[in-house]
Protein backbone atom coordinates (compact mmCIF):
# COMPACT_ATOMS: atom_id res chain seq x y z
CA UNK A 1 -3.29 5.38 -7.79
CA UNK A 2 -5.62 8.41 -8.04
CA UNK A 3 -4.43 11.53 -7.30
CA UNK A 4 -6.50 12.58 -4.57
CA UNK A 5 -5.12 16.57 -3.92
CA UNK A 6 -8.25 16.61 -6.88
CA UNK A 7 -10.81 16.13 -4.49
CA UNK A 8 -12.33 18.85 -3.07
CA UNK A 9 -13.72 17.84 0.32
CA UNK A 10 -11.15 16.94 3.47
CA UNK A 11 -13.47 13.91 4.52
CA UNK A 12 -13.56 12.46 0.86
CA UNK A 13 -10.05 12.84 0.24
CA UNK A 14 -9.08 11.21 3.98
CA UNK A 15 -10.74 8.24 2.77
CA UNK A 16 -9.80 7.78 -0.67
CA UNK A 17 -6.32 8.68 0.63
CA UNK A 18 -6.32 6.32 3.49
CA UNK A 19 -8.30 3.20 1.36
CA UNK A 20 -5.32 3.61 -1.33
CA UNK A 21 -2.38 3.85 1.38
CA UNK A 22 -4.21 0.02 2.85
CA UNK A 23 -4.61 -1.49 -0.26
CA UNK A 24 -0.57 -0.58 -1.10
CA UNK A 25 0.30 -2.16 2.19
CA UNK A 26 -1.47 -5.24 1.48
CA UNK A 27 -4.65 -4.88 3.30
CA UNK A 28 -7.73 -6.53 1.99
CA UNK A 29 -10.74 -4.76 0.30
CA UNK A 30 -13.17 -5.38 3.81
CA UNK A 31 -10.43 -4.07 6.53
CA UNK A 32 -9.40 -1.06 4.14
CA UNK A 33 -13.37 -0.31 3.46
CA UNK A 34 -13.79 -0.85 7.74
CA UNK A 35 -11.24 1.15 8.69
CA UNK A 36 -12.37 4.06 6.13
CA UNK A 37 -15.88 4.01 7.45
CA UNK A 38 -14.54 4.55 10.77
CA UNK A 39 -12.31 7.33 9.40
CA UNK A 40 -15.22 8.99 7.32
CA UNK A 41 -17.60 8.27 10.90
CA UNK A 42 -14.51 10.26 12.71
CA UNK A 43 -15.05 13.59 10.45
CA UNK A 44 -18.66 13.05 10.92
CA UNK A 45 -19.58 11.24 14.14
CA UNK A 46 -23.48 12.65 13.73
CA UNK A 47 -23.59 10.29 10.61
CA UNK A 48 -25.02 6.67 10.71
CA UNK A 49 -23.20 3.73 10.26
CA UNK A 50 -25.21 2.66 7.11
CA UNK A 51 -24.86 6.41 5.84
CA UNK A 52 -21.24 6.51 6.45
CA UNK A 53 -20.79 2.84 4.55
CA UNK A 54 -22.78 3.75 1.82
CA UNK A 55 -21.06 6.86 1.16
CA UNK A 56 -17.67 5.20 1.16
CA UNK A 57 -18.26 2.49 -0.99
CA UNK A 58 -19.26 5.72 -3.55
CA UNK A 59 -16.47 6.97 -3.10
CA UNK A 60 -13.84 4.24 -3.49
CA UNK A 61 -15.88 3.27 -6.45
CA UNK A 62 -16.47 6.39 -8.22
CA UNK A 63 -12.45 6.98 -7.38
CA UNK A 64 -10.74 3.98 -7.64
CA UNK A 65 -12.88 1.43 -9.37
CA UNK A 66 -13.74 4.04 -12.20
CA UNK A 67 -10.94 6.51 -11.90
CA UNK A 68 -13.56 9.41 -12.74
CA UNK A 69 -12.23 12.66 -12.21
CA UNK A 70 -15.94 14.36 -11.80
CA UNK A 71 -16.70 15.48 -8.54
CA UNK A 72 -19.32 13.30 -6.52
CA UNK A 73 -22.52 14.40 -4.50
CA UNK A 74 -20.87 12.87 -1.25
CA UNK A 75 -21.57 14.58 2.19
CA UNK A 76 -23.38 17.87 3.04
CA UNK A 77 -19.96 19.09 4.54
CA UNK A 78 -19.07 22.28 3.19
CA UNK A 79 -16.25 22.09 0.16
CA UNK A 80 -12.76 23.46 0.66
């Protein structure tokens, strides 16, 4: 499980945090990957749904899949 407290930006983290928690509970790769689009699209309802999917599957990718630990372009939301 990454340790997502790493990441840098709230919406990023949400949804790596919230993909992770679904996949523990059993959820399948498609619902977990829905359900964070909606989440991301809930941070930032001015994005499009095609934007919001694409930035996602980055995300769970560059987090998950590869377990990098480099920060990722992602959104123009500002940092915290």
């Amino acid at each position: 499980m990454v340790d997502s407290s790493r990441i840098a930006r709230n919406c990023e983290r949400a949804v790596i945090t919230a993909y992770q928690e679904l996949k523990q509970v059993g959820t399948n790769d498609v619902s977990a990957f829905n359900a964070c689009t909606t989440l991301y699209r809930i941070h930032h309802p001015e994005s499009s749904l095609n934007e919001a999917r694409r930035l996602v599957s980055e995300w769970i990718d560059h987090h998950v899949v590869k377990k990098s630990n480099e920060p990722t372009k992602g959104c123009d939301c500002a940092v915290k």
